[in-house]
Protein backbone atom coordinates (compact mmCIF):
# COMPACT_ATOMS: atom_id res chain seq x y z
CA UNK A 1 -4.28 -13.22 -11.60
CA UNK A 2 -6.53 -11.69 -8.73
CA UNK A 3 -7.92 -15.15 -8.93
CA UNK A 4 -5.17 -17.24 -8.09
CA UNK A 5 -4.15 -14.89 -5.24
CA UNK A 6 -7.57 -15.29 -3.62
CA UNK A 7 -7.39 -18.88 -3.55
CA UNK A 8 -3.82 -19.50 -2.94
CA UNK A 9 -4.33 -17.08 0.58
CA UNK A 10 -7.01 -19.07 1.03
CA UNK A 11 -6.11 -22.05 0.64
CA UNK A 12 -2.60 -21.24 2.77
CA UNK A 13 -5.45 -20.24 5.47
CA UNK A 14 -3.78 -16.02 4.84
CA UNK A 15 -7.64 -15.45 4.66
CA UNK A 16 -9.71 -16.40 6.62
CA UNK A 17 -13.59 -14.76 6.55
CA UNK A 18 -15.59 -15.14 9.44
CA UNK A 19 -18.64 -13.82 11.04
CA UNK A 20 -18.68 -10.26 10.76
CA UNK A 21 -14.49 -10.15 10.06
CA UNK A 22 -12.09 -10.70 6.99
CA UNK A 23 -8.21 -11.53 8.32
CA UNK A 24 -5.67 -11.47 5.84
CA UNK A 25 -2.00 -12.51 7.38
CA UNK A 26 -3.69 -12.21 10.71
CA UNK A 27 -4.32 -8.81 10.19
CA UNK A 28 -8.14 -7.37 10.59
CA UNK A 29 -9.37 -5.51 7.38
CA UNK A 30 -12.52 -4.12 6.57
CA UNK A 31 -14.23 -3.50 3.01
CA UNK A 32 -14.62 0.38 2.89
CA UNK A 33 -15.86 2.24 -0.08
CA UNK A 34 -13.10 4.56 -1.77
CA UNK A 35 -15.52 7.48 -1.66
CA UNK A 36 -14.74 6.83 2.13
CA UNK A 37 -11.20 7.73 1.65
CA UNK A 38 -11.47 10.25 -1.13
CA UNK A 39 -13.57 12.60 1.60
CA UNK A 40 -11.48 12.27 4.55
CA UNK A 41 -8.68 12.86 2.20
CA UNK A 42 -10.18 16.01 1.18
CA UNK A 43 -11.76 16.74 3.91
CA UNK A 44 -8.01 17.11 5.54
CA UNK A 45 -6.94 18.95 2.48
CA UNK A 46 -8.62 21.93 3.46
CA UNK A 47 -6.65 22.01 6.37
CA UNK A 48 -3.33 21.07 4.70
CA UNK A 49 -3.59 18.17 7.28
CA UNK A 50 -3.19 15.82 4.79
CA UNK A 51 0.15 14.30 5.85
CA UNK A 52 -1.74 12.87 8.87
CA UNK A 53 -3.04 9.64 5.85
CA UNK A 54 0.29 9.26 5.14
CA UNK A 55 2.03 8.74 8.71
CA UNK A 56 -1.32 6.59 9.61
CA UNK A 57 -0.92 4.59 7.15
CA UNK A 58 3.26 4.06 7.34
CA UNK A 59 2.64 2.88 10.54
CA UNK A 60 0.02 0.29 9.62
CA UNK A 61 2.14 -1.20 6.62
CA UNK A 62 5.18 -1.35 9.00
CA UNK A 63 2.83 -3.48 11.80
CA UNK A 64 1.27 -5.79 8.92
CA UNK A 65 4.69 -6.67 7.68
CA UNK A 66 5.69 -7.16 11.22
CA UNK A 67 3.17 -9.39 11.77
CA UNK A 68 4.18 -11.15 8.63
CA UNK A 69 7.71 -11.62 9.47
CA UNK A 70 7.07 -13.03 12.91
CA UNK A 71 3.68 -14.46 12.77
CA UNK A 72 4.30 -16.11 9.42
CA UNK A 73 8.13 -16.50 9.04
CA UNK A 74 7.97 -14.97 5.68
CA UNK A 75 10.79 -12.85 4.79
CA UNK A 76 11.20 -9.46 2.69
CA UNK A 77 11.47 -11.38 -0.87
CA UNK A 78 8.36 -13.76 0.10
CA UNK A 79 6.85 -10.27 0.90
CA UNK A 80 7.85 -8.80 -2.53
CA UNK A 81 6.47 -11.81 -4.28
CA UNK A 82 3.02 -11.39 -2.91
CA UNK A 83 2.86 -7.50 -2.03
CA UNK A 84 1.66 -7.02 -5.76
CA UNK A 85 -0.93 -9.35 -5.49
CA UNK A 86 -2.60 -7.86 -2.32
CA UNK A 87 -1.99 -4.18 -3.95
CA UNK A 88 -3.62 -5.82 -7.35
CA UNK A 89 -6.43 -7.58 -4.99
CA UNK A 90 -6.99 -4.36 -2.75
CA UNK A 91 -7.99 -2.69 -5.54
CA UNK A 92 -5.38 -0.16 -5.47
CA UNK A 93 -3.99 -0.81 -8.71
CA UNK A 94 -1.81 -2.51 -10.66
CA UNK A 95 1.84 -2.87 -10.03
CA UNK A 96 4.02 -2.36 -13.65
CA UNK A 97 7.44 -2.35 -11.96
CA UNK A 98 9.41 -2.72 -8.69
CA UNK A 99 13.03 -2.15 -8.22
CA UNK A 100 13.99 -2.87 -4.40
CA UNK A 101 17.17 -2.76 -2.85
CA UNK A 102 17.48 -3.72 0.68
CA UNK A 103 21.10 -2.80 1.03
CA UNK A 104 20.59 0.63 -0.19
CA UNK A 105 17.02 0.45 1.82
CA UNK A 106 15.66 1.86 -1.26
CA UNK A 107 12.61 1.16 -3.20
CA UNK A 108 11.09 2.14 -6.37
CA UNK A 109 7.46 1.37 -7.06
CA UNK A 110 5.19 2.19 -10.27
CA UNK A 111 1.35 1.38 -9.70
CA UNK A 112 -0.98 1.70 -12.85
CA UNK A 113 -4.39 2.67 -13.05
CA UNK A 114 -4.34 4.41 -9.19
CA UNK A 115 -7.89 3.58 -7.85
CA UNK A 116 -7.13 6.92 -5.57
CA UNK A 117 -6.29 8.73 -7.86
CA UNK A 118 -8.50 7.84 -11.16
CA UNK A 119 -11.11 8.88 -8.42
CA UNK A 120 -9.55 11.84 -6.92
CA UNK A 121 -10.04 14.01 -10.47
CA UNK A 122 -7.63 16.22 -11.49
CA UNK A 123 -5.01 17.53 -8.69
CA UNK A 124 -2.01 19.94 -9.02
CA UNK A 125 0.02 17.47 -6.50
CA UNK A 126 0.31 13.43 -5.89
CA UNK A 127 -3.02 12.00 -4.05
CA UNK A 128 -1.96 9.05 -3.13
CA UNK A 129 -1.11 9.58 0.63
CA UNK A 130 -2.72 6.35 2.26
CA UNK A 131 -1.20 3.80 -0.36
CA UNK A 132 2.63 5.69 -0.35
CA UNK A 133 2.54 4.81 3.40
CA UNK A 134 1.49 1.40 3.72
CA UNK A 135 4.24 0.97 1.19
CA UNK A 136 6.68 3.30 2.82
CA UNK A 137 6.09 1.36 6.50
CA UNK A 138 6.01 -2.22 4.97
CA UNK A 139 9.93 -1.30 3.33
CA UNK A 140 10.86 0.49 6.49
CA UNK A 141 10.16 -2.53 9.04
CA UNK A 142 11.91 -4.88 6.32
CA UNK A 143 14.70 -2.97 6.13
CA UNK A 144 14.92 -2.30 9.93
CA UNK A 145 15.58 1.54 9.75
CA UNK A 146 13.44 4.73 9.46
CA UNK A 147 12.85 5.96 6.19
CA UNK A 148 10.08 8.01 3.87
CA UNK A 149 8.09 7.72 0.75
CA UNK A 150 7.45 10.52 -1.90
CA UNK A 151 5.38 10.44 -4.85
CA UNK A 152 6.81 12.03 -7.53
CA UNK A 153 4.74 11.37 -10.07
CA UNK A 154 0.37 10.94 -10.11
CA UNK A 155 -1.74 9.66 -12.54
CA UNK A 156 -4.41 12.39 -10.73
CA UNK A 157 -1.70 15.26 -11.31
CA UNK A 158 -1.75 14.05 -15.37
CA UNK A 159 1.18 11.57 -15.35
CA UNK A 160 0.33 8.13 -16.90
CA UNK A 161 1.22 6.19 -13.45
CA UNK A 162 1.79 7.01 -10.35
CA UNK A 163 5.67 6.35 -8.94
CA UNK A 164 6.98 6.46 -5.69
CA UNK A 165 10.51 6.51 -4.32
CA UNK A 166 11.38 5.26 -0.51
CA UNK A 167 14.19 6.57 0.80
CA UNK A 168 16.54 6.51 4.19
């Protein structure tokens, strides 16, 4: 529950609230409305810029993991075994299944009930740009080779989840 993962990270010292800062694995995060997102999102839309979310965010999911591999020790199945609790605490949604394979460097990801894109409204094309690279980044660094993310299906786009693929 989102419970248990609160107070285990806290109680591990993962999260650590001070004055004026949250940490969580030593990284600095910030609690930023979604409506926040949603209009930079769209915002960049009108400029097809949109892709700029995505490689943003890759980047930052391949740093946090970083951190958590050599800050923290943890390794890409501790990583797997709490990465659905800090999607499901984020508030991003709720993971329903993950198939990973680090030999193949490939990863398949379904995430329920899409804060993005339950918000977004109706789209003709996946929304989910920031979320699809924190995941993409996080897989890349733990597989230790480039790769990318699609979504190829969106909850926003009338599919019942949203599922992404990560591929070399």
């Amino acid at each position: 529950s989102m419970l248990s993962t609160l107070t285990n990270l806290m109680l591990h010292k993962q999260m650590v609230f001070g004055d004026g800062f949250i940490e969580i694995f030593g990284q600095p995060v910030v609690l930023n409305p979604l409506l926040t997102e949603l209009g930079i999102l769209k915002e960049l839309e009108k400029t097809g810029s949109e892709s700029i979310i995505y490689y943003a965010a890759k980047e930052a999911g391949h740093q946090w993991f970083q951190n958590m591999y050599t800050k923290y020790g943890l390794k890409p199945q501790d990583i797997m075994k709490w990465g659905p609790d800090l999607i499901n605490l984020g508030g991003w949604g709720s993971v329903k299944s993950l198939k990973a394979d680090l030999g193949q460097s490939t990863l398949d990801f379904v995430l329920l009930d899409s804060s993005m894109a339950k918000h977004y409204g109706k789209s003709d094309h996946p929304v989910d740009h920031y979320f699809r690279g924190l995941l993409t980044g996080a897989w890349e660094n733990a597989c230790k080779q480039p790769l990318e993310g699609i979504e190829t299906e969106c909850l926003a786009a009338g599919s019942k989840a949203c599922k992404f693929e990560v591929r070399p």
